[in-house]
Protein backbone atom coordinates (compact mmCIF):
# COMPACT_ATOMS: atom_id res chain seq x y z
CA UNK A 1 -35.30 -44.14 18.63
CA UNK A 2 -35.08 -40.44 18.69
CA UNK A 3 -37.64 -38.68 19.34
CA UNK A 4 -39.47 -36.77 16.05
CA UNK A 5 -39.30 -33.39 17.48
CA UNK A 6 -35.36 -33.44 17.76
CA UNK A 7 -35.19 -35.14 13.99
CA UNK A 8 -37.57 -32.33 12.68
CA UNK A 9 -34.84 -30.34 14.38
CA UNK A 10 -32.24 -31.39 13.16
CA UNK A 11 -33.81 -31.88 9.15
CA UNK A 12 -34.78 -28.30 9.28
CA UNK A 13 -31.69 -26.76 10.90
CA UNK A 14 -29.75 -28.51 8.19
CA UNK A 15 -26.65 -30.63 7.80
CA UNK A 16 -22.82 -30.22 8.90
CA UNK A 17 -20.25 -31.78 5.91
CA UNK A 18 -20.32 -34.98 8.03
CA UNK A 19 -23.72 -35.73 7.88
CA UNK A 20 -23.56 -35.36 3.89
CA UNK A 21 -21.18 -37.60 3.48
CA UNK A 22 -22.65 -40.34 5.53
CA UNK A 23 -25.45 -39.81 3.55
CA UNK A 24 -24.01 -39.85 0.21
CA UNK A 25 -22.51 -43.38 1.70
CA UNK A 26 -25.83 -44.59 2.92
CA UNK A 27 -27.14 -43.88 -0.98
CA UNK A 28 -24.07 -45.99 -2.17
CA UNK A 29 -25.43 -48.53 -0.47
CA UNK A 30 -29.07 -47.95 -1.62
CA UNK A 31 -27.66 -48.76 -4.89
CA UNK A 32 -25.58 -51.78 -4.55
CA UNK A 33 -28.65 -53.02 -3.26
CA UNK A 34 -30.09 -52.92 -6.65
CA UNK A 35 -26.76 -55.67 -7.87
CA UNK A 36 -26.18 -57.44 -4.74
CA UNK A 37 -28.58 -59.34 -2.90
CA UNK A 38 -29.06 -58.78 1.26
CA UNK A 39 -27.96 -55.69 0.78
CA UNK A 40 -29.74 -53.01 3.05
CA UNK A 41 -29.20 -49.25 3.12
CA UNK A 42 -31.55 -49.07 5.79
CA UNK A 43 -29.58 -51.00 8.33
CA UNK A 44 -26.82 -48.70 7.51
CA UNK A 45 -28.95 -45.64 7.94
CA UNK A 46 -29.83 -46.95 11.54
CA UNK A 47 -26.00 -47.41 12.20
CA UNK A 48 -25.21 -44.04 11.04
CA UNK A 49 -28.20 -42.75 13.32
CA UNK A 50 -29.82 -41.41 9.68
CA UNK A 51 -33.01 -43.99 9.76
CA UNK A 52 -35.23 -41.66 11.67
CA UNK A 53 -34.17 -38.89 9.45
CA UNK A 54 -34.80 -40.70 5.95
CA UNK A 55 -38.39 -41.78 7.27
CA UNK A 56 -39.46 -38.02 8.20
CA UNK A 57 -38.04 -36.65 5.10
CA UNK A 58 -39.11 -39.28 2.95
CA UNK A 59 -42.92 -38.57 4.86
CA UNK A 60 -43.08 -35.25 4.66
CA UNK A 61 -41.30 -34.72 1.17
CA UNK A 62 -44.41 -32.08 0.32
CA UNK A 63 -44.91 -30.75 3.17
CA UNK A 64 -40.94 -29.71 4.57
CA UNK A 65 -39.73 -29.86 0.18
CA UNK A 66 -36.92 -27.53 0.48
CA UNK A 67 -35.59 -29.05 3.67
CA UNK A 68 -36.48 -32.36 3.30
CA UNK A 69 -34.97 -32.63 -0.62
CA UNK A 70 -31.89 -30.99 0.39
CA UNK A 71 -31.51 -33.52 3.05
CA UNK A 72 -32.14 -36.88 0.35
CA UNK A 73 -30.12 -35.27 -1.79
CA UNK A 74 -27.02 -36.53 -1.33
CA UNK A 75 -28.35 -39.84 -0.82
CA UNK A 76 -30.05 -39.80 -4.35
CA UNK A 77 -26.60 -38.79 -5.42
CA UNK A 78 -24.87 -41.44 -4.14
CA UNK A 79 -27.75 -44.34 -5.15
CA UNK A 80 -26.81 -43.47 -8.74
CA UNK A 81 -23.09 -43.86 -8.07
CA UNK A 82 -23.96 -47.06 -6.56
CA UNK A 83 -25.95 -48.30 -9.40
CA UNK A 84 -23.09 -47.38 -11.57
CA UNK A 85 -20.34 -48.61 -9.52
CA UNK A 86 -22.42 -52.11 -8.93
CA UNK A 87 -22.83 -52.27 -12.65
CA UNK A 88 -19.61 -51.75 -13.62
CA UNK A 89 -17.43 -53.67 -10.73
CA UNK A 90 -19.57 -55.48 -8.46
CA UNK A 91 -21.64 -57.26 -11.85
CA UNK A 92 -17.93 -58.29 -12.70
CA UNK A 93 -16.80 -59.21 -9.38
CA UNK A 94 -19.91 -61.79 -9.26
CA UNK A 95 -19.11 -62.94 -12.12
CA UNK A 96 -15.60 -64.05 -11.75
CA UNK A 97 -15.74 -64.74 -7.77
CA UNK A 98 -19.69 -64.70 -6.47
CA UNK A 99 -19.15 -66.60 -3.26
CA UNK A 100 -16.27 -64.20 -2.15
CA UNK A 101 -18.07 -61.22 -3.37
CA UNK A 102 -21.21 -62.25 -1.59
CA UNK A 103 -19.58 -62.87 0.75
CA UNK A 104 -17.50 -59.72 1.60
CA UNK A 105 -21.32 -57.87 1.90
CA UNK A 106 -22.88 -60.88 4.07
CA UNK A 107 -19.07 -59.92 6.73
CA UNK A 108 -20.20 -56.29 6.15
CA UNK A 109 -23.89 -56.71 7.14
CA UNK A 110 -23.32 -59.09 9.98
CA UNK A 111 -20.56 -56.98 11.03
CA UNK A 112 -23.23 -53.83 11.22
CA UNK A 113 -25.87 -55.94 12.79
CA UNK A 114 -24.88 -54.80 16.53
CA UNK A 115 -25.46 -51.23 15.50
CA UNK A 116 -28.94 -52.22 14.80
CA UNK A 117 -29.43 -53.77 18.25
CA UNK A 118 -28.29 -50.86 19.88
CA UNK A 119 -31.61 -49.43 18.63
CA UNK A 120 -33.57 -51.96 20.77
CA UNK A 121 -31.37 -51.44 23.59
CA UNK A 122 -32.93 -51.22 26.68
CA UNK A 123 -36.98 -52.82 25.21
CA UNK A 124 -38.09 -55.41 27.87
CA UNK A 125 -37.96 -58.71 25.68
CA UNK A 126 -41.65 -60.24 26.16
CA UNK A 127 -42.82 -63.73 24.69
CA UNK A 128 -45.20 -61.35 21.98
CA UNK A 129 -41.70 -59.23 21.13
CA UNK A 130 -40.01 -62.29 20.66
CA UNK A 131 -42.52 -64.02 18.21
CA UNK A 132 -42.37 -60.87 15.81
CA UNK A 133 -38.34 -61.11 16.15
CA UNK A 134 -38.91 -65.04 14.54
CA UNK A 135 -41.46 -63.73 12.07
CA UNK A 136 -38.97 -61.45 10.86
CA UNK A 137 -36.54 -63.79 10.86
CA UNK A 138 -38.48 -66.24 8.24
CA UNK A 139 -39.30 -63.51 5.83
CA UNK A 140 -36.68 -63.08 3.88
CA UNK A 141 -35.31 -66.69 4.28
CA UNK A 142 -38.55 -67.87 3.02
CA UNK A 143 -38.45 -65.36 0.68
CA UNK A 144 -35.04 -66.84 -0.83
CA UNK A 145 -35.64 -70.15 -0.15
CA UNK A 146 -38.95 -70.39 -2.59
CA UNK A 147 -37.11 -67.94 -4.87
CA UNK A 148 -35.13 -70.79 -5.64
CA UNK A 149 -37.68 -72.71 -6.91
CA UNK A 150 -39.49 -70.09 -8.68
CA UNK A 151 -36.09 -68.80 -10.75
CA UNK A 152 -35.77 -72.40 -11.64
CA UNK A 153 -38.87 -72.97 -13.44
CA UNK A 154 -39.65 -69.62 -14.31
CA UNK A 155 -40.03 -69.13 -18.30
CA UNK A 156 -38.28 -66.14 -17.75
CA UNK A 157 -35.28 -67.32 -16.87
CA UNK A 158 -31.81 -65.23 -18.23
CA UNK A 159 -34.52 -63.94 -21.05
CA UNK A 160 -34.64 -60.14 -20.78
CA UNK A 161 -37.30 -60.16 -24.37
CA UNK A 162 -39.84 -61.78 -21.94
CA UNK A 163 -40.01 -58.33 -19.83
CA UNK A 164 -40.82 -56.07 -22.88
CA UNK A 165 -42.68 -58.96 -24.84
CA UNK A 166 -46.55 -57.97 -25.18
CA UNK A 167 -46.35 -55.04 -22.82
CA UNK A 168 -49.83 -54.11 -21.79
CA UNK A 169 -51.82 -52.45 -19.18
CA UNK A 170 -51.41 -55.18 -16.66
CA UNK A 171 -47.47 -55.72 -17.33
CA UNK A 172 -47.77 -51.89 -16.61
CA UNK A 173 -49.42 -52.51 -13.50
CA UNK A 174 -47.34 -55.68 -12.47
CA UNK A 175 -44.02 -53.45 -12.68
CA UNK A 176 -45.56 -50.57 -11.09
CA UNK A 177 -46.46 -53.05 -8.48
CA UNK A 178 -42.80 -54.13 -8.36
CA UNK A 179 -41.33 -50.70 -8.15
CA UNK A 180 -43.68 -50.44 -4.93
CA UNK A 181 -42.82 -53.54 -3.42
CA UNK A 182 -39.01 -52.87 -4.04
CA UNK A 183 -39.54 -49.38 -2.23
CA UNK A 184 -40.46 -50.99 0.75
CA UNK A 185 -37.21 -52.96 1.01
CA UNK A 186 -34.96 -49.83 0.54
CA UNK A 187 -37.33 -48.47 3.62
CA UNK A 188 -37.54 -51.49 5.81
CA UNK A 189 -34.23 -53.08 7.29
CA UNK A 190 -33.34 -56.39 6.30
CA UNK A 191 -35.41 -56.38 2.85
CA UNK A 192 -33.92 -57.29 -0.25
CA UNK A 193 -34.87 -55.73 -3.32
CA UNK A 194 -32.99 -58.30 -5.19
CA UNK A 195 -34.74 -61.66 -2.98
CA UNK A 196 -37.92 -60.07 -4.47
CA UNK A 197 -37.15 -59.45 -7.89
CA UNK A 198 -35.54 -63.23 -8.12
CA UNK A 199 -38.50 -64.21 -6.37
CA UNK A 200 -41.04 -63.11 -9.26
CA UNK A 201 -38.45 -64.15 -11.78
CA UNK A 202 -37.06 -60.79 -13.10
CA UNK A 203 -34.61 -59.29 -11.63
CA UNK A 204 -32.20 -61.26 -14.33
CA UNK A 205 -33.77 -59.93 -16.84
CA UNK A 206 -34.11 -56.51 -16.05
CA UNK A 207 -30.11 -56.80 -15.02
CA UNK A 208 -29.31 -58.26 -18.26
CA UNK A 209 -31.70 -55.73 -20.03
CA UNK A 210 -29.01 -52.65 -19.26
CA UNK A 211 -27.47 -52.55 -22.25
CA UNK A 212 -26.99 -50.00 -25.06
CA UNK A 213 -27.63 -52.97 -27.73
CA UNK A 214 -30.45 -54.23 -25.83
CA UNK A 215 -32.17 -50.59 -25.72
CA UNK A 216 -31.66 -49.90 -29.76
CA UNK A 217 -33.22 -52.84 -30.52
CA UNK A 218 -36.45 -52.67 -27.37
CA UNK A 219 -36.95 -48.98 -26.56
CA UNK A 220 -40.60 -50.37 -25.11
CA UNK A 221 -38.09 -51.33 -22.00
CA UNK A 222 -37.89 -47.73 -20.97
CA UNK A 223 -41.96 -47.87 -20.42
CA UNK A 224 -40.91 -50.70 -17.98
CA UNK A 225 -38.31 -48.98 -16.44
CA UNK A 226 -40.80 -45.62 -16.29
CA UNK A 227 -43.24 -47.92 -14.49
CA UNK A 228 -41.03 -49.37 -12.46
CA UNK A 229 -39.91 -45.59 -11.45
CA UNK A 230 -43.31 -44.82 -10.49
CA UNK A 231 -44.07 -47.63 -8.14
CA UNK A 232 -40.65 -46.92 -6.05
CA UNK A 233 -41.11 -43.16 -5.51
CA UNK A 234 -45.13 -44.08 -4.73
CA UNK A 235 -44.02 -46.64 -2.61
CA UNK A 236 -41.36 -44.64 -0.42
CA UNK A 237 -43.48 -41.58 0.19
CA UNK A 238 -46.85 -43.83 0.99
CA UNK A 239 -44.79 -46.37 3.25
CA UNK A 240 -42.78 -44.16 5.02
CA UNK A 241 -45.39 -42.46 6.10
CA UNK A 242 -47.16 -45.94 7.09
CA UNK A 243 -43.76 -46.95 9.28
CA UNK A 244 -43.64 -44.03 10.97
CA UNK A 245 -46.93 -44.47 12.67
CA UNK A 246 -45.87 -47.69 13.19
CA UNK A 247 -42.77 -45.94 15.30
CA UNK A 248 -45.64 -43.68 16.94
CA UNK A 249 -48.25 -46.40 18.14
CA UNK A 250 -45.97 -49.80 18.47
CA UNK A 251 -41.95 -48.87 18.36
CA UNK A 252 -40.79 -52.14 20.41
CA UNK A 253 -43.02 -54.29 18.32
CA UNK A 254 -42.02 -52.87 15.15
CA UNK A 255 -38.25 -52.99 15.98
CA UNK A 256 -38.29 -56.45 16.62
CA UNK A 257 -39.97 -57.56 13.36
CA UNK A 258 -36.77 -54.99 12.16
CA UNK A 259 -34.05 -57.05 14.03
CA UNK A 260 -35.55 -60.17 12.69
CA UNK A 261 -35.66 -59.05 9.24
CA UNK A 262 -31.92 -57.68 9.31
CA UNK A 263 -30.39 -60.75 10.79
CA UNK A 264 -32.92 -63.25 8.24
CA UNK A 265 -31.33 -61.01 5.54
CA UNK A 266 -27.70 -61.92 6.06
CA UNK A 267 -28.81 -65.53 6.13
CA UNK A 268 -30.63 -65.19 3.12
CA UNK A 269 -27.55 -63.77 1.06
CA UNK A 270 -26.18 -67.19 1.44
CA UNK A 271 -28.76 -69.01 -0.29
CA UNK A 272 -30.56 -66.84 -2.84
CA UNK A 273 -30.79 -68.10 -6.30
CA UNK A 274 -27.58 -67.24 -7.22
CA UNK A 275 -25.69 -68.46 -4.54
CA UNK A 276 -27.31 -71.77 -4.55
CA UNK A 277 -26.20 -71.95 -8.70
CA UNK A 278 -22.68 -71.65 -7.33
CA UNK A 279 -22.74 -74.36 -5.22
CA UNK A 280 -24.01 -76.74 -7.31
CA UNK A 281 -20.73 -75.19 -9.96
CA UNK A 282 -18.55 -76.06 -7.12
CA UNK A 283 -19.10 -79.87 -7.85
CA UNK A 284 -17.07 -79.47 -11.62
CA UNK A 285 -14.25 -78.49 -9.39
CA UNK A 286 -11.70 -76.46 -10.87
CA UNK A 287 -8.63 -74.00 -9.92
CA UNK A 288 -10.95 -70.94 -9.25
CA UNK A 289 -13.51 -73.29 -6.70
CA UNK A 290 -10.31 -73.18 -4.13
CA UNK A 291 -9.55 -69.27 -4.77
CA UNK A 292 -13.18 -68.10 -4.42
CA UNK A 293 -13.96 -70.26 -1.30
CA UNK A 294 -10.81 -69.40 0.24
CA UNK A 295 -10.85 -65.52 -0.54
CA UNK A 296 -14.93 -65.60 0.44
CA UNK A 297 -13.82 -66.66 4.17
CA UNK A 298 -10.50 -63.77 4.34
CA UNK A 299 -13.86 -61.04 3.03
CA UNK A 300 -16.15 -62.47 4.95
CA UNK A 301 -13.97 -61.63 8.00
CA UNK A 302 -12.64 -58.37 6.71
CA UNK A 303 -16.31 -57.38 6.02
CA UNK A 304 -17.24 -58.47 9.44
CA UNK A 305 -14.41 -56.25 10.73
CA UNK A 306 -15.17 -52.87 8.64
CA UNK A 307 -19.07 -53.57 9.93
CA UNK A 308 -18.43 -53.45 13.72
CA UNK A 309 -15.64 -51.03 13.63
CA UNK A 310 -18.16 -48.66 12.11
CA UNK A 311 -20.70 -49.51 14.90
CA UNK A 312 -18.27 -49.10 17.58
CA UNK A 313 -17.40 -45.59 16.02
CA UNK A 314 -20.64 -44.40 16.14
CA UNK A 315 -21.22 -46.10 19.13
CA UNK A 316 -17.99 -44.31 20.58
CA UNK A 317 -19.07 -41.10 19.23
CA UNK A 318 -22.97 -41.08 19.87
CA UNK A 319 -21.40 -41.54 23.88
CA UNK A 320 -19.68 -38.55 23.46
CA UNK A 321 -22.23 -36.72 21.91
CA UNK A 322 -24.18 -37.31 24.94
């Protein structure tokens, strides 16, 4: 963990073309989290050593503005690019293959989970550290695994009229609420926005409610979407400042709740919702069963490949730098 005086540093000395791009990369990822569940930009902002750096500028947004906004800049950039791209290709992609889409991101993530080790490195592993690692762990399995039964007997189910339909103050503060709670899992590693969404039974309908035809005909969705809006930039500004006292006055205990979290998050890929819905598919059979099994293991290992060989880079180059 660096220390906050060097990351002040560094925020207010500003950024070399390098450190832009990773951070327009580390947005794309912010936004595929939005599409793909397990997906955390976090853990990639620890492996690009940008974690430390989103937290202070995400704290101290009023306080450093100038600095601090041309820093998240690029990363709000590239979370719109990978809202668009997710919407456009990875939607599709889960639609025609989900298990070797899912996948490819679950290779990715596990590839990239030694990178957030390395940010342990070196923390005397005590019985206490150990039981936070394991409550981390459960989170977001037991997040997806009652998920599952929620999205199955929620009302609504696939039904995108049921998040506009008699819209009042307390939807308003339910999806304000939401944007909050999905704030905190761009922030903290190994949090899916998605799990939680699925887990309160709308994040299908919200997905299915981007659509020009959908908007003509229930404009009152953009007052969900404005609420929504509200309780994400709320909720990163507030918790960021929460985690990094956290850092300050327990840093070993809070990264081990953080490397339980990441590594309960690539477990919890393979059975959200979704996932579990194509398993039970896989029992009509069918040509495209073999071909998305088959092609899920080859991206599962390429994924697992990019991930470390991005750790070792920055591994390789963080040695140098020191």
């Amino acid at each position: 963990m660096e220390n906050i005086d060097i990351v002040e540093k560094d925020v207010l000395n500003g950024h070399n073309k390098k450190t832009l791009f990773k951070s327009g990369i580390l947005g794309f990822f912010i936004g595929l989290a939005v599409i793909v569940p397990g997906v955390s930009g976090s853990t990639i902002a620890i492996i690009f050593r940008l974690y430390n750096h989103l937290l202070y500028c995400l704290s101290n947004l009023f306080k450093r503005f100038i600095k601090c906004l041309l820093f998240l800049l690029p990363i709000i950039v590239g979370a719109l690019l990978g809202v668009v791209f997710g919407f456009i290709t990875i939607k599709q992609m889960l639609n025609l293959l989900p298990f070797a889409t899912v996948a490819l991101f679950i290779g990715l993530m596990a590839g990239a989970y030694p990178g957030v080790k390395d940010e342990a490195k070196g923390i005397p592993a005590t019985k206490t550290l150990w039981v936070l690692f394991f409550v981390g762990l459960i989170i977001p399995i037991a997040i997806s695994i009652s998920s599952n039964f929620i999205s199955d007997s929620s009302s609504l189910s696939n039904n995108s009229l049921k998040v506009v339909e008699n819209f009042n103050i307390f939807k308003a503060i339910l999806f304000v609420f939401l944007g909050y709670v999905v704030a905190i899992t761009q922030i903290v590693p190994g949090l899916s926005a998605t799990a939680i969404l699925m887990a309160f039974g709308y994040f299908t309908p919200l997905l299915n409610s981007v659509s020009v035809t959908f908007w003509k005909s229930n404009p009152m969705i953009f007052a969900v979407y404005g609420c929504l809006t509200v309780g994400f930039l709320l909720g990163l500004i507030t918790f960021s400042k929460l985690l990094s006292n956290l850092f300050k006055i327990a840093k070993n205990s809070t990264w081990f709740v953080i490397l339980g979290l990441s590594l309960g998050s690539i477990i919890s890929m393979a059975i959200s919702p979704d996932m579990i819905s194509v398993y039970k598919s896989w029992a009509d059979g069918g040509m495209m069963v073999g071909v998305d099994i088959i092609l899920g293991i080859l991206l599962c290992a390429l994924g697992t490949f990019i991930g470390y060989s991005l750790v070792k880079y920055e591994r390789k180059k963080n040695t140098n730098k020191n």
